[in-house]
Protein backbone atom coordinates (compact mmCIF):
# COMPACT_ATOMS: atom_id res chain seq x y z
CA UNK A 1 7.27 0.28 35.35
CA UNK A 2 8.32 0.81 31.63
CA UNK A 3 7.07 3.38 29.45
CA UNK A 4 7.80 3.12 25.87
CA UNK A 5 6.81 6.14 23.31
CA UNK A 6 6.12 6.59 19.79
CA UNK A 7 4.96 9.50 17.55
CA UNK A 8 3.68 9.39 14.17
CA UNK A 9 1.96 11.45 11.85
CA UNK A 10 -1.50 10.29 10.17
CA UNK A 11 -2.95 11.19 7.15
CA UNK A 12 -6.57 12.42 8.72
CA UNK A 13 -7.66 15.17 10.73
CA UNK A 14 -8.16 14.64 14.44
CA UNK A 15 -11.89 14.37 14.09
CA UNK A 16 -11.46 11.50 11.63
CA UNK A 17 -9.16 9.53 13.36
CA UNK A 18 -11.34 9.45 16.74
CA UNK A 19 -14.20 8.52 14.66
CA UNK A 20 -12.41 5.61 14.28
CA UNK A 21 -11.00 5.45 17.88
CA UNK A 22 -14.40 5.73 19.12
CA UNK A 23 -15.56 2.61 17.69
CA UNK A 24 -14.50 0.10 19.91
CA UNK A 25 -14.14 -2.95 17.46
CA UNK A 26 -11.46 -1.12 15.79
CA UNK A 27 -9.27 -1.54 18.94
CA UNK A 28 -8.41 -5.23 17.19
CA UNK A 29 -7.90 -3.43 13.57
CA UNK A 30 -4.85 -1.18 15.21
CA UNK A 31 -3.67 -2.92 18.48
CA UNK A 32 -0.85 -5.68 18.25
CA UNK A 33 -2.25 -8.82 19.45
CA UNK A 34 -5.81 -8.32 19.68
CA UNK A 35 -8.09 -10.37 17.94
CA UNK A 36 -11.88 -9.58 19.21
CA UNK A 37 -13.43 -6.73 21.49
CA UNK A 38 -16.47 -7.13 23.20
CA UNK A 39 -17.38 -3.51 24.63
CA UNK A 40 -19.87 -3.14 27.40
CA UNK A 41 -22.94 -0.74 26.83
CA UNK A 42 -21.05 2.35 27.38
CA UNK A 43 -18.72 2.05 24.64
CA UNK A 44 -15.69 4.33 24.10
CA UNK A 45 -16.34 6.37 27.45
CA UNK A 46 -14.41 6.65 30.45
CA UNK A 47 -14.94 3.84 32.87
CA UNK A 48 -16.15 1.42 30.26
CA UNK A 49 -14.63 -1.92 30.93
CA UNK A 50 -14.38 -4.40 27.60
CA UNK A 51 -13.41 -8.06 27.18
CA UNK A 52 -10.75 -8.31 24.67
CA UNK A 53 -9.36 -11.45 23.23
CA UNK A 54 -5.41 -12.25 22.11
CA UNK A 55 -5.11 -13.40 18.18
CA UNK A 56 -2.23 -15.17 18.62
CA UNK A 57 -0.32 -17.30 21.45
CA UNK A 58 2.16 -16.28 23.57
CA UNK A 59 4.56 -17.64 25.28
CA UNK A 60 3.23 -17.70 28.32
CA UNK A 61 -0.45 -17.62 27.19
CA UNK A 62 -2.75 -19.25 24.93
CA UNK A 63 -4.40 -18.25 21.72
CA UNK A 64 -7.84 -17.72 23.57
CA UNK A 65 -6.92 -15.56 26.28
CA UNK A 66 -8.78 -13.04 27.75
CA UNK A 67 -8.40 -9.70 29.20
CA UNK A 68 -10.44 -6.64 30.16
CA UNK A 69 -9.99 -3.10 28.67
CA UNK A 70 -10.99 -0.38 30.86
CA UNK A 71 -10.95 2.87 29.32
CA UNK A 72 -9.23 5.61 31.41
CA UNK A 73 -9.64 8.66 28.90
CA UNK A 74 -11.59 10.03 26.97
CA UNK A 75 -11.27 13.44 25.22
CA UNK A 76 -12.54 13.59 22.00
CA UNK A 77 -10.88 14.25 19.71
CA UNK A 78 -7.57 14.94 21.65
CA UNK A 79 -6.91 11.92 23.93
CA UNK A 80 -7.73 8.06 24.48
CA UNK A 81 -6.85 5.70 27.16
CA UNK A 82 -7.15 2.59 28.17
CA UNK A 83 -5.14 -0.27 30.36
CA UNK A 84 -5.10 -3.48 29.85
CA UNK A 85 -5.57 -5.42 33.12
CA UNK A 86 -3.92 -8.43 32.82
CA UNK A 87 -1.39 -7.38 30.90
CA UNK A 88 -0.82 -4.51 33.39
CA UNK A 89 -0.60 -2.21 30.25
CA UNK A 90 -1.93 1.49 30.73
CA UNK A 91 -2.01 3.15 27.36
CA UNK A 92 -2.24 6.94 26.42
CA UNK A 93 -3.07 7.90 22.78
CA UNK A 94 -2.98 11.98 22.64
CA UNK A 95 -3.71 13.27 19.21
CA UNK A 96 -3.04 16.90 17.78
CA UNK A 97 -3.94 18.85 14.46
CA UNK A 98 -1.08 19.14 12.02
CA UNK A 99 -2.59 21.21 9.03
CA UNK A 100 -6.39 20.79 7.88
CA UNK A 101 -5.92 17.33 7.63
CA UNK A 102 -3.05 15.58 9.30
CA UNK A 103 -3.22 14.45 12.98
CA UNK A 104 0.21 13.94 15.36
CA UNK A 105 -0.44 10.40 16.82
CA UNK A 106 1.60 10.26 20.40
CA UNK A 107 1.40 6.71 22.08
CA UNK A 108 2.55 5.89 25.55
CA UNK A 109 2.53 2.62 27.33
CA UNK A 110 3.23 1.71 30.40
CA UNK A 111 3.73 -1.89 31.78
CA UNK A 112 6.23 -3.89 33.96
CA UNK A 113 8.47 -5.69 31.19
CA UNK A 114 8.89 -3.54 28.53
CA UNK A 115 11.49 -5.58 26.52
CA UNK A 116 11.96 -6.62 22.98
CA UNK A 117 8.40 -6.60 20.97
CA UNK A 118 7.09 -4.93 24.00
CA UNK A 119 9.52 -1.91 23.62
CA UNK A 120 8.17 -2.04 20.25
CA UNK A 121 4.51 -1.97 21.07
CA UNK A 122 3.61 2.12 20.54
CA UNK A 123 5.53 1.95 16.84
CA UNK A 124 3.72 -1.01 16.02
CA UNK A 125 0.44 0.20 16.74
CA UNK A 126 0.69 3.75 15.49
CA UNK A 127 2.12 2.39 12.43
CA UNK A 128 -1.16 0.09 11.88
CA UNK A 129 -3.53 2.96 12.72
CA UNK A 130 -1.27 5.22 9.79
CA UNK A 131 -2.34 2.10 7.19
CA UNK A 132 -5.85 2.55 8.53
CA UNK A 133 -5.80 5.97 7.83
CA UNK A 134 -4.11 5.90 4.75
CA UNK A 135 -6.52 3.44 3.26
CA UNK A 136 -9.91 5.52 4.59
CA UNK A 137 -7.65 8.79 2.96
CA UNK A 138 -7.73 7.18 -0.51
CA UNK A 139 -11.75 6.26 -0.40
């Protein structure tokens, strides 16, 4: 297996940015490819399993694919997890306090063919949840 890393730093404290974390229909607001999450009853906590569905095609898979989310961590507000069985994608999201009101994003994910917008994956996503931030920053 793969692993492909990004940091980033996001304008919000780490209690802020789990608040959004925690909500599990913002998994499709920050994650590349995701389109619609249905969570079970137990929401963002460890062992929850969710149904998530692609946005786009691939090319090896169609528009309406699904997959399940199971959530492997949860620490708040330090540390998410989650893999995506299907995909065979485990994914850790550690967050740390930079100031009163900055947060160091660190996203790892691990998967079998890492390559091209794969590699690319952890900057992508990080880089979406930054825009989230930055917009709920302004408000």
């Amino acid at each position: 297996m793969a692993v492909a890393r990004a940091s980033l730093e996001l304008l919000a404290p780490p209690a802020d940015v789990w608040q959004f974390l925690a909500e599990p229909h913002h998994l499709a607001d920050w994650w590349p490819g995701i389109g619609a999450v249905e969570p079970d009853r137990r929401g963002a906590a460890p062992g929850a399993r969710w149904r998530v569905r692609r946005r786009t095609a691939s090319l090896l898979r169609n528009a309406q694919a699904e997959d399940t989310l199971v959530v492997t961590a949860a620490d708040p507000p330090r540390r998410f997890g989650f893999e995506l069985v299907g995909a065979r994608l485990r994914v850790q999201l550690t967050l740390a306090p930079v100031g009163a009101s900055r947060t160091r994003a660190e996203l790892a994910v691990d998967g079998p063919l890492l390559l091209g917008f794969s590699r690319k994956l952890p900057k992508s996503a990080l880089t979406r949840l930054h825009d989230l931030c930055q917009t709920a920053s302004t408000l």
